[in-house]
Protein backbone atom coordinates (compact mmCIF):
# COMPACT_ATOMS: atom_id res chain seq x y z
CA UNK A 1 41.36 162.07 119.60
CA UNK A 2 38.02 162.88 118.25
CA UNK A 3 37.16 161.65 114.92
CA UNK A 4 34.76 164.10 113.98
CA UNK A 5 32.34 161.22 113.21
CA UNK A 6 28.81 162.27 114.52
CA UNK A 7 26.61 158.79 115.50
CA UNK A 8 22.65 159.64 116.11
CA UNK A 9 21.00 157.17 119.11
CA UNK A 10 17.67 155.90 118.58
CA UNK A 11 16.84 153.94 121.00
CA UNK A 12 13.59 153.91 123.20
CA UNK A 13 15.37 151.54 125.98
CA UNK A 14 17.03 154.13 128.03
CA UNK A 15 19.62 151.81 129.63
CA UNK A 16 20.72 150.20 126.01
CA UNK A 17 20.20 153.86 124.71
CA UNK A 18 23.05 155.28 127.49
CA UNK A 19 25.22 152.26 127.46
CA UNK A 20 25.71 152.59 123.27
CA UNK A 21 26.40 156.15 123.54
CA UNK A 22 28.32 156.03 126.44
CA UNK A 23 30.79 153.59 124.69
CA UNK A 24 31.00 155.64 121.38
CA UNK A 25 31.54 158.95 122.75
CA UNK A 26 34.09 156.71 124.99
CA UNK A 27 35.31 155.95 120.98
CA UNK A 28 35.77 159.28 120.15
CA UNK A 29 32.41 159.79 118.33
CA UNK A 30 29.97 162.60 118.76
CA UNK A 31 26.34 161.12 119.76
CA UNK A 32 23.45 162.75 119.66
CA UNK A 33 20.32 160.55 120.74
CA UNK A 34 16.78 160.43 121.29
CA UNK A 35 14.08 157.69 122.79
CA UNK A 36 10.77 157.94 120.03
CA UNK A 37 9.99 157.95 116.52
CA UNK A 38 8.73 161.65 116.18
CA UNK A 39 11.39 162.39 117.63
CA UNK A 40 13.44 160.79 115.25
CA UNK A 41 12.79 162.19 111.89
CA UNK A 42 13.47 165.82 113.10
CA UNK A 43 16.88 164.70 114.80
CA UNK A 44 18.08 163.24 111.86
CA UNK A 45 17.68 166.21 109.40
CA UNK A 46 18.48 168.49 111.78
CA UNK A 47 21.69 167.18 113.23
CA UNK A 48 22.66 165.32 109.86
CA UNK A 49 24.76 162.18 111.22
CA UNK A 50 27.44 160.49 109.55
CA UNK A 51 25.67 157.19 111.05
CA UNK A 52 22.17 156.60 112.31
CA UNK A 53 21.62 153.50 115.07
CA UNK A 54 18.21 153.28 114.37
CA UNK A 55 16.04 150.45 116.46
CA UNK A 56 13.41 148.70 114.68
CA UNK A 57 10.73 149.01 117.09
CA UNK A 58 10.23 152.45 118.63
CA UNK A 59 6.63 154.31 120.11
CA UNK A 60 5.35 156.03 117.38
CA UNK A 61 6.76 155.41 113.86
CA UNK A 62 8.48 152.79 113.54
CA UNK A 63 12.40 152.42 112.58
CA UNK A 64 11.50 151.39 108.91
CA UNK A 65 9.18 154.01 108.47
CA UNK A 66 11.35 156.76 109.75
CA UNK A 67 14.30 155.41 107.04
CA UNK A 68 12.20 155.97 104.49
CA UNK A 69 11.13 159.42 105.17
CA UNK A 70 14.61 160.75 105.91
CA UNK A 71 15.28 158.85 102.43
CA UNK A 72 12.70 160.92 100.94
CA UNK A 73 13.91 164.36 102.50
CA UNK A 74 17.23 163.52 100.87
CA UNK A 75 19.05 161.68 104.05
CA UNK A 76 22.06 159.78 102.21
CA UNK A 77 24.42 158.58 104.78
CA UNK A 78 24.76 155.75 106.60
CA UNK A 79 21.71 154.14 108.48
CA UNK A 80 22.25 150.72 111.13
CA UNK A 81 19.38 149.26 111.37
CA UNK A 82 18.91 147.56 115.09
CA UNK A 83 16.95 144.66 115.10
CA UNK A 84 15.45 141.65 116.94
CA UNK A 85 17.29 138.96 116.69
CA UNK A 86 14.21 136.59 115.95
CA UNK A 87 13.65 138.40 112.33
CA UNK A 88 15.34 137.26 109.57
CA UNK A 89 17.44 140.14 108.74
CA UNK A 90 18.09 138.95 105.17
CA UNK A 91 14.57 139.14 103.96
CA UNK A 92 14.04 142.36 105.54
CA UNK A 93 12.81 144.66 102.52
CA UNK A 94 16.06 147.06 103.02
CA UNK A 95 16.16 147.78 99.17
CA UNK A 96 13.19 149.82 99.21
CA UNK A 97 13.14 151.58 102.38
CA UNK A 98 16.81 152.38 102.27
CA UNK A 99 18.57 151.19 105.41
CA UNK A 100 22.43 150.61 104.76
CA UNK A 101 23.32 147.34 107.02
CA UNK A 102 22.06 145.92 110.51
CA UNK A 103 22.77 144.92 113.88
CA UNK A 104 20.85 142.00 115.79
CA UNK A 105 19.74 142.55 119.34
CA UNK A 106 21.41 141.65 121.89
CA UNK A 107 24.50 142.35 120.34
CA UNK A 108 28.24 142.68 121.83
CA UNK A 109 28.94 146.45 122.21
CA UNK A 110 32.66 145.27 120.63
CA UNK A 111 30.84 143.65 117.53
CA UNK A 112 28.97 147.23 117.16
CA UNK A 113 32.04 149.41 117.61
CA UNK A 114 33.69 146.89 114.94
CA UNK A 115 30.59 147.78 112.42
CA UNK A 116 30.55 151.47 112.94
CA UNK A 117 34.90 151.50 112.39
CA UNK A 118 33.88 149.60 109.19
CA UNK A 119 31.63 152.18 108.12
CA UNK A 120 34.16 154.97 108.96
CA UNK A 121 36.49 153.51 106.97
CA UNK A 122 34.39 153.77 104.51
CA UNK A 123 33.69 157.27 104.82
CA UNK A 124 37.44 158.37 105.63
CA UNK A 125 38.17 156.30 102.19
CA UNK A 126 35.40 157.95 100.10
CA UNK A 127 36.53 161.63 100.96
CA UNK A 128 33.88 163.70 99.46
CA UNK A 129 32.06 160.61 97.52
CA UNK A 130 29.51 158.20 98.42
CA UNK A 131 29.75 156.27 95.42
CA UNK A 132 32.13 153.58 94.19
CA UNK A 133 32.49 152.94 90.72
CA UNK A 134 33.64 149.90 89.29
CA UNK A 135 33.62 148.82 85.49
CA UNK A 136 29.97 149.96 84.31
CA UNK A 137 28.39 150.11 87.67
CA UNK A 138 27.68 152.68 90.79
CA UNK A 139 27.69 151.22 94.16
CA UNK A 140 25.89 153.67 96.99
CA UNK A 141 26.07 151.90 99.98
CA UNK A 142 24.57 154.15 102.17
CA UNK A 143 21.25 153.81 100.12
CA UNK A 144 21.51 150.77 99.48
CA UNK A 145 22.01 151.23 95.73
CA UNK A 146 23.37 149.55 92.50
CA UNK A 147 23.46 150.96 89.10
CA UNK A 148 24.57 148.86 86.45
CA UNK A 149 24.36 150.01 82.87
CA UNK A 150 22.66 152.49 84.01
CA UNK A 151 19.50 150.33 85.35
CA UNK A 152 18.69 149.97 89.01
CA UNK A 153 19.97 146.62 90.68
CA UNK A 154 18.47 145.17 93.71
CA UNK A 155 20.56 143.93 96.71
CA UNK A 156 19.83 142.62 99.87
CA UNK A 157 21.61 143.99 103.15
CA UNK A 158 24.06 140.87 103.40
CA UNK A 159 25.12 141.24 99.78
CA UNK A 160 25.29 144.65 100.00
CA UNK A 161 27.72 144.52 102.77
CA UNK A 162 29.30 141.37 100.74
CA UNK A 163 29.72 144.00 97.90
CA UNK A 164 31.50 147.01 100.25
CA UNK A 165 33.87 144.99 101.88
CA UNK A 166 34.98 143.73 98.20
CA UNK A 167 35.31 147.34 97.74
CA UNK A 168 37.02 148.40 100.32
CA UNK A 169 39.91 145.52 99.63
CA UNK A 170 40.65 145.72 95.76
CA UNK A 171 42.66 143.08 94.51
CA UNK A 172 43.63 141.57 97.75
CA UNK A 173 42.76 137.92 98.45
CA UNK A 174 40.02 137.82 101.21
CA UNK A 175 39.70 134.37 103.21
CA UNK A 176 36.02 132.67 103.87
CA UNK A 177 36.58 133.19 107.53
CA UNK A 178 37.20 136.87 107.14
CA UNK A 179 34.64 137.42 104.91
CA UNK A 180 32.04 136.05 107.15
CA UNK A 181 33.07 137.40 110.11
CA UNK A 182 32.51 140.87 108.60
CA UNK A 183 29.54 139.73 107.42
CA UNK A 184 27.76 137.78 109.77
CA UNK A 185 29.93 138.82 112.74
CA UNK A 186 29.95 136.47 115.73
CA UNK A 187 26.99 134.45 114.62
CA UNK A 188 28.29 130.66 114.32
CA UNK A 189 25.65 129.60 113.01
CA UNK A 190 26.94 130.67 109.17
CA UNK A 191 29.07 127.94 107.49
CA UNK A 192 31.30 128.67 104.58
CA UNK A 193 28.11 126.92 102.39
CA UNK A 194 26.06 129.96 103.06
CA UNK A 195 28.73 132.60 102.41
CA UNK A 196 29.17 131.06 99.15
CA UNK A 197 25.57 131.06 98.13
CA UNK A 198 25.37 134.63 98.80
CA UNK A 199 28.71 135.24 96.51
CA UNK A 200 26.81 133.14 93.79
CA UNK A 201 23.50 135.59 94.05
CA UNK A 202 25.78 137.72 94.02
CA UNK A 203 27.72 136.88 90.50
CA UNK A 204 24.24 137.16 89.12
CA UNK A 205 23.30 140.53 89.30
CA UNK A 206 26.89 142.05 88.96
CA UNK A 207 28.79 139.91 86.26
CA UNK A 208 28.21 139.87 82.87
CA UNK A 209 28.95 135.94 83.11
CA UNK A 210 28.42 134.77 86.14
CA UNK A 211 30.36 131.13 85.66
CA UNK A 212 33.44 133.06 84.50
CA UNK A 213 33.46 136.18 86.95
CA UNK A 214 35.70 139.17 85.96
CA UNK A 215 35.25 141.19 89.33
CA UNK A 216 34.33 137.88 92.05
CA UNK A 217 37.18 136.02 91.31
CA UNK A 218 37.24 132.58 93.26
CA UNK A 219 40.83 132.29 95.24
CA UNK A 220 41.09 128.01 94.87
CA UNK A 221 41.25 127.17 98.69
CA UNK A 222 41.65 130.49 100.54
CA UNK A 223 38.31 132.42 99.65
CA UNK A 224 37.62 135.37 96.82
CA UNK A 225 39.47 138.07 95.58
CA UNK A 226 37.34 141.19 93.83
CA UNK A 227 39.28 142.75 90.51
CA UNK A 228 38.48 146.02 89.43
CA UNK A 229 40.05 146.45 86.67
């Protein structure tokens, strides 16, 4: 059954570039694709994808670049950023040239699938609306955006992603484990130490008092549990 989901390719490595839109249109997705960054810009605003795989490095302008224009022009959905795995993808300056989350290269098509169903989700839960509101704030996670109090809040991609999966699961207790396998997928490198520091950046920037947190509630033992009301 087709899930009327529409995934833009691009990807200059024609192999990777076939095998990633072979597997999604084996999904149920519609893929369109192309191999440069010229190409790119035009594809995007023309064929205006749900989700954009988007590879860093690509002849011509490069996959940052290209975000930000389609930003620009008004572009508001979903854009995966594909990546080396070398860089470190939480420094990457997302914020301001709006990508929405990342995959590292070489990645497991099943880990990529798994990211892409999340985003669905996402989009099949939003209906008509991109943005989740929650006490005084506006989370766009597509743009990378957080409003609170009507001021512009800055988030990286991993607590960005942090923030939507909260989102997505209101009130329900979410374990460590979980969290950071959404998060950080099948890199085992993360320990729960890590996760938590991110939770604590976090608390910062979206509680009003960070050591007693009305929305990042602490679950003693299990992992964190995000209250909207």
């Amino acid at each position: 059954m087709t899930k009327k989901i529409k995934v833009a390719v691009i990807e200059d490595d024609e192999n990777l570039r076939f095998l990633v839109a072979h597997r999604l249109k084996g999904e149920g997705y519609a893929v369109v694709e192309c191999a440069s960054g010229e190409d790119a810009e035009a594809l995007i605003m023309s064929e205006q994808p749900d989700i954009v795989l988007l590879d860093w490095m690509l002849p011509g302008k490069q996959g940052p670049e290209i975000c930000k224009i389609v930003r620009d022009e008004g572009f508001e959905k979903f854009i995966i950023m594909m990546t080396a795995k070398a860089q470190d993808v939480d420094k990457i300056d997302a914020y301001h040239f709006g990508v929405s989350d990342y995959v590292t290269k070489p990645f497991n098509m099943d880990v990529l699938v798994a990211l892409i169903e999340n985003k669905v989700k996402f989009i099949v839960n939003a209906g008509n609306s991109d943005v989740n509101r929650f006490g005084d704030m506006e989370h766009t996670p597509n743009t990378h955006s957080l409003v609170k109090n009507g001021k512009k809040v800055e988030l990286t991609i991993l607590e960005n992603r942090i923030l939507l999966y909260f989102l997505q699961n209101m009130n329900k207790v979410i374990k460590r484990e979980e969290l950071m396998m959404v998060v950080w997928g099948y890199n085992s490198d993360v320990n729960t130490r890590t996760l938590d520091m991110h939770i604590v950046r976090l608390r910062k920037k979206i509680e009003d008092n960070p050591d007693t947190p009305h929305y990042m509630q602490t679950v003693r033992g299990i992992g964190y549990r995000f209250v909207a009301e």
